[in-house]
PDB file of N, CA and C in Angstrom:
ATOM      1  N   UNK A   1     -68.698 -61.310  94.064  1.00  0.00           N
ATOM      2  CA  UNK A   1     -67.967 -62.442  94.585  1.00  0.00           C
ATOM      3  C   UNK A   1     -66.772 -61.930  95.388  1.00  0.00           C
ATOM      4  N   UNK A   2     -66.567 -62.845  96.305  1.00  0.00           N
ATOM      5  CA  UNK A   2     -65.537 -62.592  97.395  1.00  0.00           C
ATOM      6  C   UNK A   2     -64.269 -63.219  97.260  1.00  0.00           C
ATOM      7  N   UNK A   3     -62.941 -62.813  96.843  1.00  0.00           N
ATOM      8  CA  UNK A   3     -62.513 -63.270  97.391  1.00  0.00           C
ATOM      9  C   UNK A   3     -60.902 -62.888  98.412  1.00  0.00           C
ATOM     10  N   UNK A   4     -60.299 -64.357  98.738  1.00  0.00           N
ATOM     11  CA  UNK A   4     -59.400 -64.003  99.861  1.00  0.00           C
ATOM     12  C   UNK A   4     -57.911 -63.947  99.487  1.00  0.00           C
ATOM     13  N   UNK A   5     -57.198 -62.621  99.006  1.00  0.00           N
ATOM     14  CA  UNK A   5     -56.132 -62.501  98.062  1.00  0.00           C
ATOM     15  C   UNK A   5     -54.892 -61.580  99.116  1.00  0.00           C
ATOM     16  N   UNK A   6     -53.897 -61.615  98.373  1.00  0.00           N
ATOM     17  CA  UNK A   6     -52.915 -60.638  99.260  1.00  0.00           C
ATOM     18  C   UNK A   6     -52.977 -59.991  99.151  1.00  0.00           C
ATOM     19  N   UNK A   7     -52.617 -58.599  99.725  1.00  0.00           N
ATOM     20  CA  UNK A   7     -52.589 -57.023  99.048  1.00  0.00           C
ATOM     21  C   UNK A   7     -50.566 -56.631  99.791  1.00  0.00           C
ATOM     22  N   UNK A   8     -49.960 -55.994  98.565  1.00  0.00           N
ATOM     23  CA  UNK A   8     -48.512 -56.332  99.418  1.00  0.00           C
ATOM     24  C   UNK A   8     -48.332 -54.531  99.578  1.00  0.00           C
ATOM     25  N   UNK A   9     -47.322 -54.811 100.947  1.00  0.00           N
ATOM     26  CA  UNK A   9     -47.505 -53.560 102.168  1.00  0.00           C
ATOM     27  C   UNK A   9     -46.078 -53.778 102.234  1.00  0.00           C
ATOM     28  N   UNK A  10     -45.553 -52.834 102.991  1.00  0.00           N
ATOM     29  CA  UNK A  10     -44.250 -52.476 103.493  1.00  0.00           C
ATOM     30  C   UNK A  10     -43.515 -51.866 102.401  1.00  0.00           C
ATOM     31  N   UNK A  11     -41.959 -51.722 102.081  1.00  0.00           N
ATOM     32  CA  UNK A  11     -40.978 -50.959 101.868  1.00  0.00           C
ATOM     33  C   UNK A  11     -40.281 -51.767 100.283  1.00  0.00           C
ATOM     34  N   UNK A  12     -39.929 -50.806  99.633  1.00  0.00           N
ATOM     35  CA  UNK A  12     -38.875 -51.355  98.460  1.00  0.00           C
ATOM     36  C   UNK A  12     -38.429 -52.924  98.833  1.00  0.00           C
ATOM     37  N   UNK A  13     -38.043 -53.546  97.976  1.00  0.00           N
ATOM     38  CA  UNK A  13     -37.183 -54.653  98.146  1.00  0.00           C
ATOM     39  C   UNK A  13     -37.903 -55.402  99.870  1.00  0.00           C
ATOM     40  N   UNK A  14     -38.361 -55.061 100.640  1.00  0.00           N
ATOM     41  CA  UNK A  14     -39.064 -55.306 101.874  1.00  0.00           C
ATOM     42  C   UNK A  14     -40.550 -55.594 101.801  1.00  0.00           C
ATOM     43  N   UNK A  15     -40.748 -56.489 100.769  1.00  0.00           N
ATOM     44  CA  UNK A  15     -42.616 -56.706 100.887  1.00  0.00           C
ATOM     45  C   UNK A  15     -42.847 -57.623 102.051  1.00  0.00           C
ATOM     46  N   UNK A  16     -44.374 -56.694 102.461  1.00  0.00           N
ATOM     47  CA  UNK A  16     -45.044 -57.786 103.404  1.00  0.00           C
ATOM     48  C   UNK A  16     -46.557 -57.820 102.992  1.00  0.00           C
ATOM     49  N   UNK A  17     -46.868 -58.984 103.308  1.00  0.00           N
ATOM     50  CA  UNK A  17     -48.421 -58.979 102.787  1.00  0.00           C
ATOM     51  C   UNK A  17     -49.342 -59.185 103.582  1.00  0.00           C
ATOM     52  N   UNK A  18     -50.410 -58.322 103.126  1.00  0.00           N
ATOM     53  CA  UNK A  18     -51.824 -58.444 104.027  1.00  0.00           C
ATOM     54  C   UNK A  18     -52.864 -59.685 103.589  1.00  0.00           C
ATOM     55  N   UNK A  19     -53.454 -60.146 104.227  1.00  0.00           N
ATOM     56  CA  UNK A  19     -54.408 -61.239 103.558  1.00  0.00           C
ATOM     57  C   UNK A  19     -55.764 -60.358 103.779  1.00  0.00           C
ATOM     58  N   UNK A  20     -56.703 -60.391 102.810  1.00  0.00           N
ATOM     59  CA  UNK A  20     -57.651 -59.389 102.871  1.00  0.00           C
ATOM     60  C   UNK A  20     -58.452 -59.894 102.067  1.00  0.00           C
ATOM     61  N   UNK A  21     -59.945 -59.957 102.685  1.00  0.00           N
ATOM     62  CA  UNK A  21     -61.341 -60.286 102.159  1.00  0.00           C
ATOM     63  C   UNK A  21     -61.665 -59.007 101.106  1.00  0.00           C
ATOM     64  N   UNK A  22     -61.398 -59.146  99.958  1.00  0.00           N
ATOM     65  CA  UNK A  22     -61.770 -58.330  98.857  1.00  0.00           C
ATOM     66  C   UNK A  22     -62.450 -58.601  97.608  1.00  0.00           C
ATOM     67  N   UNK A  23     -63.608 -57.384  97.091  1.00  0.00           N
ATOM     68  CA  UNK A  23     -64.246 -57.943  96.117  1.00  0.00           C
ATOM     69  C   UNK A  23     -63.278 -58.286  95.172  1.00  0.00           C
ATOM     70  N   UNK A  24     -63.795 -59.032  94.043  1.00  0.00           N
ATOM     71  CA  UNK A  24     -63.343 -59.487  92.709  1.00  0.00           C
ATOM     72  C   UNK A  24     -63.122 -58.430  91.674  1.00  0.00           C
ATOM     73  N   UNK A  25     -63.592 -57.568  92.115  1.00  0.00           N
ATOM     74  CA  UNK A  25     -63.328 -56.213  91.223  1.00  0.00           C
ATOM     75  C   UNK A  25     -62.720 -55.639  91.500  1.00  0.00           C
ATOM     76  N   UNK A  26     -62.189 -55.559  92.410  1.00  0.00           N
ATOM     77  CA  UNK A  26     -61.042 -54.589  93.067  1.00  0.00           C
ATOM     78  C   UNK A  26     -60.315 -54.507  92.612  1.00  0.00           C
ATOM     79  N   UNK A  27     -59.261 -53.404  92.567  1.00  0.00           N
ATOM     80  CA  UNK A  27     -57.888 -53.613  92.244  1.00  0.00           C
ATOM     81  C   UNK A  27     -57.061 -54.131  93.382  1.00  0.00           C
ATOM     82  N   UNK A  28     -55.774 -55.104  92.987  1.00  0.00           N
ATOM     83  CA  UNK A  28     -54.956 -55.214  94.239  1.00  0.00           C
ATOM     84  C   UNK A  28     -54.861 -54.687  95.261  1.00  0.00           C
ATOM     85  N   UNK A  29     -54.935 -53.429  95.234  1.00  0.00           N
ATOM     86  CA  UNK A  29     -54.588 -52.164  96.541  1.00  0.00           C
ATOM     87  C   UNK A  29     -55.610 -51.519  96.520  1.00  0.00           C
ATOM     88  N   UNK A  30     -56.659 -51.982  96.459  1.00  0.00           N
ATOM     89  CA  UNK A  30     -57.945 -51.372  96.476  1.00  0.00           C
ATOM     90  C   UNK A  30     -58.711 -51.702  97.779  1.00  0.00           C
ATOM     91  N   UNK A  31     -59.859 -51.069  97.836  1.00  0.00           N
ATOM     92  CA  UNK A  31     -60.648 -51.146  99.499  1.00  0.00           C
ATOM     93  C   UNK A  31     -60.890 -52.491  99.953  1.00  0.00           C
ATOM     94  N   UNK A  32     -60.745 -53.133 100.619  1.00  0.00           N
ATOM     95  CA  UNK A  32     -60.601 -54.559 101.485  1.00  0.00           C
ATOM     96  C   UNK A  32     -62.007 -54.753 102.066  1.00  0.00           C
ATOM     97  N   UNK A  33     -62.140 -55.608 102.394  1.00  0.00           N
ATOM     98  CA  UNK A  33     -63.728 -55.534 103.016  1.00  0.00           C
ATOM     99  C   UNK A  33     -63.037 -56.101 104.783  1.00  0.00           C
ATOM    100  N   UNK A  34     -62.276 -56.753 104.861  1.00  0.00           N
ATOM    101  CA  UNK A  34     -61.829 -57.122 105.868  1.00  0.00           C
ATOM    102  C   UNK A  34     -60.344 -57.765 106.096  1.00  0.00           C
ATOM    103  N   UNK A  35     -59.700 -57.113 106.963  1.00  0.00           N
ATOM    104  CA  UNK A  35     -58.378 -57.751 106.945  1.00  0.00           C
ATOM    105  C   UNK A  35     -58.411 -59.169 107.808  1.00  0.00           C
ATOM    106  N   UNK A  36     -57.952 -60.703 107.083  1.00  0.00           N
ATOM    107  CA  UNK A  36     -57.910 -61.433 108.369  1.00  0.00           C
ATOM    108  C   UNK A  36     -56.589 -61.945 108.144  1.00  0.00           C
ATOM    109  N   UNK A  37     -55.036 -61.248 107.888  1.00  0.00           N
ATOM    110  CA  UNK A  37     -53.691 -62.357 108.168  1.00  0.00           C
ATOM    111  C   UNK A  37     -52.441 -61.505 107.684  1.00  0.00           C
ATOM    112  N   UNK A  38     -52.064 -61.343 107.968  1.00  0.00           N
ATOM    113  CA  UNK A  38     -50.830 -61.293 107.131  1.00  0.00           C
ATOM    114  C   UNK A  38     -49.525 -62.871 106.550  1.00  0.00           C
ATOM    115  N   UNK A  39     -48.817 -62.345 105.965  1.00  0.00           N
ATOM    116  CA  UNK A  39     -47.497 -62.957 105.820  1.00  0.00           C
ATOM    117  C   UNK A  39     -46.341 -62.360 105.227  1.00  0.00           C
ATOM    118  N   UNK A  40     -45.390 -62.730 105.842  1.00  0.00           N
ATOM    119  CA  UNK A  40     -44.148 -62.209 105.879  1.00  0.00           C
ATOM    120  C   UNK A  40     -43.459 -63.356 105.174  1.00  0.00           C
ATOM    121  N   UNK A  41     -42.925 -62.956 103.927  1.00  0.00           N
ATOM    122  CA  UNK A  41     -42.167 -64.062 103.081  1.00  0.00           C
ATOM    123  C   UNK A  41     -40.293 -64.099 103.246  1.00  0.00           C
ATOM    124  N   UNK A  42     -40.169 -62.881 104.169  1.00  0.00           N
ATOM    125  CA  UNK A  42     -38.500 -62.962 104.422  1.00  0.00           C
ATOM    126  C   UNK A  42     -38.300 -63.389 105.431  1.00  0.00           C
ATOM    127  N   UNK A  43     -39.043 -63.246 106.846  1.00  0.00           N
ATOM    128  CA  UNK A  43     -38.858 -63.653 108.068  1.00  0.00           C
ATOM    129  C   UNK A  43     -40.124 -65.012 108.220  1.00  0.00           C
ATOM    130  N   UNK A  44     -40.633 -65.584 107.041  1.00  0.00           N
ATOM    131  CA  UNK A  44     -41.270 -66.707 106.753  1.00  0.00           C
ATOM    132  C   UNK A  44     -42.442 -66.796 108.169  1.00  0.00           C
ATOM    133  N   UNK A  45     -42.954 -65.619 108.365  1.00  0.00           N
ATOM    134  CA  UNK A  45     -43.820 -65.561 109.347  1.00  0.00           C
ATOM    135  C   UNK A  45     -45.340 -64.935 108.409  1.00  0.00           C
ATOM    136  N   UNK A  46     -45.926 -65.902 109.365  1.00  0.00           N
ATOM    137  CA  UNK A  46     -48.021 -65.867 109.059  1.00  0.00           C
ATOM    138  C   UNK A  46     -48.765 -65.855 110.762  1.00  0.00           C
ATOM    139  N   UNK A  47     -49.645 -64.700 110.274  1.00  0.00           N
ATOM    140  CA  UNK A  47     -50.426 -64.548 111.536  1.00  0.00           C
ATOM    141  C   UNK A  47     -51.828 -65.024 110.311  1.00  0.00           C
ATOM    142  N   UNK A  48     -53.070 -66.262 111.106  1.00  0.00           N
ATOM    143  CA  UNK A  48     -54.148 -65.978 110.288  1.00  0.00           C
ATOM    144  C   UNK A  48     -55.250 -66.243 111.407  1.00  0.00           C
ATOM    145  N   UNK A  49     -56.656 -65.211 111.215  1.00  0.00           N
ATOM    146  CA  UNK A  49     -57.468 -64.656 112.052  1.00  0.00           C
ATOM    147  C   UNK A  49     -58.052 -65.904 111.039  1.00  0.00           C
ATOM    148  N   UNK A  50     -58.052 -67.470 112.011  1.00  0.00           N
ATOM    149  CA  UNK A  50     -59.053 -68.375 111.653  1.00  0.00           C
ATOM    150  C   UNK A  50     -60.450 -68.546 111.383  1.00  0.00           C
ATOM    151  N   UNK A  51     -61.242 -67.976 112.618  1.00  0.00           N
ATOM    152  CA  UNK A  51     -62.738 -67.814 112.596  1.00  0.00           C
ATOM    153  C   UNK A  51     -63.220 -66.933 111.525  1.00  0.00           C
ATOM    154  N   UNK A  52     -62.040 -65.722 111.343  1.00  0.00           N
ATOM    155  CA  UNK A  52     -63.272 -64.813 109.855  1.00  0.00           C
ATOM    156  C   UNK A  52     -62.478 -65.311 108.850  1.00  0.00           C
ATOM    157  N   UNK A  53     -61.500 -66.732 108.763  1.00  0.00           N
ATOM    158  CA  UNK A  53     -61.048 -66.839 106.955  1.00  0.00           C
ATOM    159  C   UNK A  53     -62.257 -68.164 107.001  1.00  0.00           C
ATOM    160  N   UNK A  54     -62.673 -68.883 108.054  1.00  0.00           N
ATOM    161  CA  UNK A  54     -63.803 -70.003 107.921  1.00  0.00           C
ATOM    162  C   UNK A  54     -64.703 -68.933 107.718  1.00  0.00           C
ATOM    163  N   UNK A  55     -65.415 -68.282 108.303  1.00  0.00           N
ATOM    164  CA  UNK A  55     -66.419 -67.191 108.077  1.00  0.00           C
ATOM    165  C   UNK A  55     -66.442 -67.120 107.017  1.00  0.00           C
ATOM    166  N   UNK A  56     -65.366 -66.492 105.716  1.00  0.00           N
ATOM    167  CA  UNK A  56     -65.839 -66.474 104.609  1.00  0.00           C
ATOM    168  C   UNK A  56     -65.192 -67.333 103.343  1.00  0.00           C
ATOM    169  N   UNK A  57     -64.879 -68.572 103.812  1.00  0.00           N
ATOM    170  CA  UNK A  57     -64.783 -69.777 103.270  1.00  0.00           C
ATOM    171  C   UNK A  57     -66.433 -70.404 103.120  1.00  0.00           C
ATOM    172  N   UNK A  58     -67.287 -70.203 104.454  1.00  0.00           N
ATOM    173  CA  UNK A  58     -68.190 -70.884 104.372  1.00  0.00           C
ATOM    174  C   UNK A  58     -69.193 -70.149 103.677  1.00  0.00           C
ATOM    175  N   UNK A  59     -68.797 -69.108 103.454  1.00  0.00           N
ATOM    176  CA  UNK A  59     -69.639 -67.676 102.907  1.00  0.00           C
ATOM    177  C   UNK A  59     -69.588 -67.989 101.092  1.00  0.00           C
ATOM    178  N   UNK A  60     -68.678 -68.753 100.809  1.00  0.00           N
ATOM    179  CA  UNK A  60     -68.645 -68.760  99.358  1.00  0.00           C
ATOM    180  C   UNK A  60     -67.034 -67.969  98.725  1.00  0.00           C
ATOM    181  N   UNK A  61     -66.174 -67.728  99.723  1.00  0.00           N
ATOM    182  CA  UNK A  61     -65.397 -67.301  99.205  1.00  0.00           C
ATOM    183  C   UNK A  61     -64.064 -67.593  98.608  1.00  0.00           C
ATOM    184  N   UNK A  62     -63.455 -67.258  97.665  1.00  0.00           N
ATOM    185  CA  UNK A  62     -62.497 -68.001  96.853  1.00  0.00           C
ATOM    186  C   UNK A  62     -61.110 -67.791  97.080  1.00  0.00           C
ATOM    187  N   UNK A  63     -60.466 -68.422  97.426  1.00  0.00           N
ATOM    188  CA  UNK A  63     -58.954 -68.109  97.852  1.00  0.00           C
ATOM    189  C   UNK A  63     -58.128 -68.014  96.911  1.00  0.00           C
ATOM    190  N   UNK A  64     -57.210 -67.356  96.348  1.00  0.00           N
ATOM    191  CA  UNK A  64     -56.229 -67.545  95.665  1.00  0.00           C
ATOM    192  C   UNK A  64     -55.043 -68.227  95.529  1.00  0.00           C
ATOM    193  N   UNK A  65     -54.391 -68.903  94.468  1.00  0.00           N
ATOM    194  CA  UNK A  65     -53.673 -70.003  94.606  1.00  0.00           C
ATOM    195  C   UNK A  65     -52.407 -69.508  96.056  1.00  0.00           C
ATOM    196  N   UNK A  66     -52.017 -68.927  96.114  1.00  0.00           N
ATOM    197  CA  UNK A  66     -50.846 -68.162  96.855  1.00  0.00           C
ATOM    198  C   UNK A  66     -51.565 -68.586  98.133  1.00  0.00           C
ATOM    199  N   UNK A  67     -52.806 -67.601  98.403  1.00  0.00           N
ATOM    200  CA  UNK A  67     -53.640 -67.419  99.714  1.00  0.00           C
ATOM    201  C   UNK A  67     -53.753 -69.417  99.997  1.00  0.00           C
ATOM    202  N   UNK A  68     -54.359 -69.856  99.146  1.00  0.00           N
ATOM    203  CA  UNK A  68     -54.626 -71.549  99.249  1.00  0.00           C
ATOM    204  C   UNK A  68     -53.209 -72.221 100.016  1.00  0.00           C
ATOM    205  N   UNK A  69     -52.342 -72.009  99.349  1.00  0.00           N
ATOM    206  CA  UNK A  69     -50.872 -72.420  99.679  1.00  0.00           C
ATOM    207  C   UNK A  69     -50.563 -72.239 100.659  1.00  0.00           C
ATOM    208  N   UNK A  70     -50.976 -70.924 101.379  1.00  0.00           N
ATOM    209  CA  UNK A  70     -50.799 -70.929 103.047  1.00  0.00           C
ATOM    210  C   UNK A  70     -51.474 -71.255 104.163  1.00  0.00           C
ATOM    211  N   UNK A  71     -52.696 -71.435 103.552  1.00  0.00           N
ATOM    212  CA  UNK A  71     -53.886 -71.981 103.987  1.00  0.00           C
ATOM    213  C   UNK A  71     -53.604 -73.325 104.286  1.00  0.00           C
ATOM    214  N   UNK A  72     -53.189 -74.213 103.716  1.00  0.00           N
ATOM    215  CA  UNK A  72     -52.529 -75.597 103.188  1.00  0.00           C
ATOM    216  C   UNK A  72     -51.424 -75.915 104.632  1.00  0.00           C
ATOM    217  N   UNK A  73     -50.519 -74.909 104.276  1.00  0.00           N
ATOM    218  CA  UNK A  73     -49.056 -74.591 105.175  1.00  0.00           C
ATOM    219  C   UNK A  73     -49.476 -74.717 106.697  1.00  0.00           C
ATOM    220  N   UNK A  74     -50.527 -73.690 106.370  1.00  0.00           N
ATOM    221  CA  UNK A  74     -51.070 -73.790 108.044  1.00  0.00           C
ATOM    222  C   UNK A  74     -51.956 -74.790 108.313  1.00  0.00           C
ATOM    223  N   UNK A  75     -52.271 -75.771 107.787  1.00  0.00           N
ATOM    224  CA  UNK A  75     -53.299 -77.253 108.124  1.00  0.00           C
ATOM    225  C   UNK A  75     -54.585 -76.177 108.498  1.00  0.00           C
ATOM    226  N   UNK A  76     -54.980 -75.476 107.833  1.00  0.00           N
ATOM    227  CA  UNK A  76     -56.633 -74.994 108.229  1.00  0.00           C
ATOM    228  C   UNK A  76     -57.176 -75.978 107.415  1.00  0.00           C
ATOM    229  N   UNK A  77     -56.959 -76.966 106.319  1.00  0.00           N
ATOM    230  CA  UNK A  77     -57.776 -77.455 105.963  1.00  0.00           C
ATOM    231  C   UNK A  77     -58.318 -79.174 106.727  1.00  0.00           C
ATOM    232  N   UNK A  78     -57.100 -79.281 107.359  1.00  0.00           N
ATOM    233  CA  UNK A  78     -57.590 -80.461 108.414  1.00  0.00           C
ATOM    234  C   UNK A  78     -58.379 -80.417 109.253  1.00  0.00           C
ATOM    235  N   UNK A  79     -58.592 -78.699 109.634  1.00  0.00           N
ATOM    236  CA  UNK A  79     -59.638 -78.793 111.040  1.00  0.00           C
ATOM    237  C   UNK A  79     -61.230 -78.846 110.039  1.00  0.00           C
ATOM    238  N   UNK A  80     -61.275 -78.394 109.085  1.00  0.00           N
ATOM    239  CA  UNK A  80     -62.489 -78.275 108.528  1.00  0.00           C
ATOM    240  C   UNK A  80     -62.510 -79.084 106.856  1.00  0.00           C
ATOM    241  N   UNK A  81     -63.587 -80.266 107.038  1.00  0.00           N
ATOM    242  CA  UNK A  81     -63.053 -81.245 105.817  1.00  0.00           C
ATOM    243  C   UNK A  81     -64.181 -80.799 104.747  1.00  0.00           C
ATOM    244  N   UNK A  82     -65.102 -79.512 105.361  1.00  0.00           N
ATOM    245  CA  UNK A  82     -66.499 -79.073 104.578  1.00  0.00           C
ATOM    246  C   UNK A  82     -65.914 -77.556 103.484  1.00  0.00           C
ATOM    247  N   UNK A  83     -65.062 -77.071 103.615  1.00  0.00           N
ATOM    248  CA  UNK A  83     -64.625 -76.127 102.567  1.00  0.00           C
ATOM    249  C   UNK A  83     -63.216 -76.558 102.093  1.00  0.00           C
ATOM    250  N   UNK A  84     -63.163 -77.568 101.986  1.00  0.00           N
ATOM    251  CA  UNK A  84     -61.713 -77.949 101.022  1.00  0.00           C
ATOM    252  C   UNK A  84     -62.203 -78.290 100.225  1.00  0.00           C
ATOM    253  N   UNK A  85     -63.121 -77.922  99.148  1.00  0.00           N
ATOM    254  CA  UNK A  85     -63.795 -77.530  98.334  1.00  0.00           C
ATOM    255  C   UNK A  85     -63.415 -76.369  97.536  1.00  0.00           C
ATOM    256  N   UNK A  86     -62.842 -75.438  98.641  1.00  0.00           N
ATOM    257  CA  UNK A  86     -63.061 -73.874  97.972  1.00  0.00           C
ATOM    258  C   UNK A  86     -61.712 -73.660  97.457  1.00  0.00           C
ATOM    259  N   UNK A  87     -60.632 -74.748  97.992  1.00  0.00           N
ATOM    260  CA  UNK A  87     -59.204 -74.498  97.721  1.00  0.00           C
ATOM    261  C   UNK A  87     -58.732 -75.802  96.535  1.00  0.00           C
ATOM    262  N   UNK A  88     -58.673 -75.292  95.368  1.00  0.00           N
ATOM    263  CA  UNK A  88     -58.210 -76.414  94.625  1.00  0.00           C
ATOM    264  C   UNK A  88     -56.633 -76.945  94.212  1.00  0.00           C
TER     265      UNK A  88
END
């Protein structure tokens, strides 16, 4: 199972996070299958690569409450009313 979780990057006291298609077994900082976003929680900035987080939304994949929350933030769930399903 897939799913779409943060993995956190950058410096002491300076986290930034990657959004990353990773198995369920993984560890946090473990091999990614695909990077699609980051977010930046100090400078309150999100980049998200739409087409591959629908890609594997429609794929079966599970977002995490955090990942959901920005998902939310960013209205991806208005453009698509067929995987708001996957975000509870």
């Amino acid at each position: 199972m897939v799913k779409l979780r943060l993995k956190r990057c950058g410096r002491k006291q300076r986290a930034i996070y990657r959004i990353v298609a990773i198995d369920v077994r993984s560890r946090r900082e473990g091999r990614d299958l695909r990077k699609v976003g980051f977010y930046d929680p100090i400078k309150n900035q999100t980049y998200l690569n739409v087409p591959v987080i629908l890609y594997f939304l429609e794929k079966g994949a599970q977002p995490t409450r955090t990942v959901c929350d920005i998902l939310r933030k960013a209205e991806l769930f208005q453009e698509r009313t067929s995987i708001r399903g996957n975000c509870n």
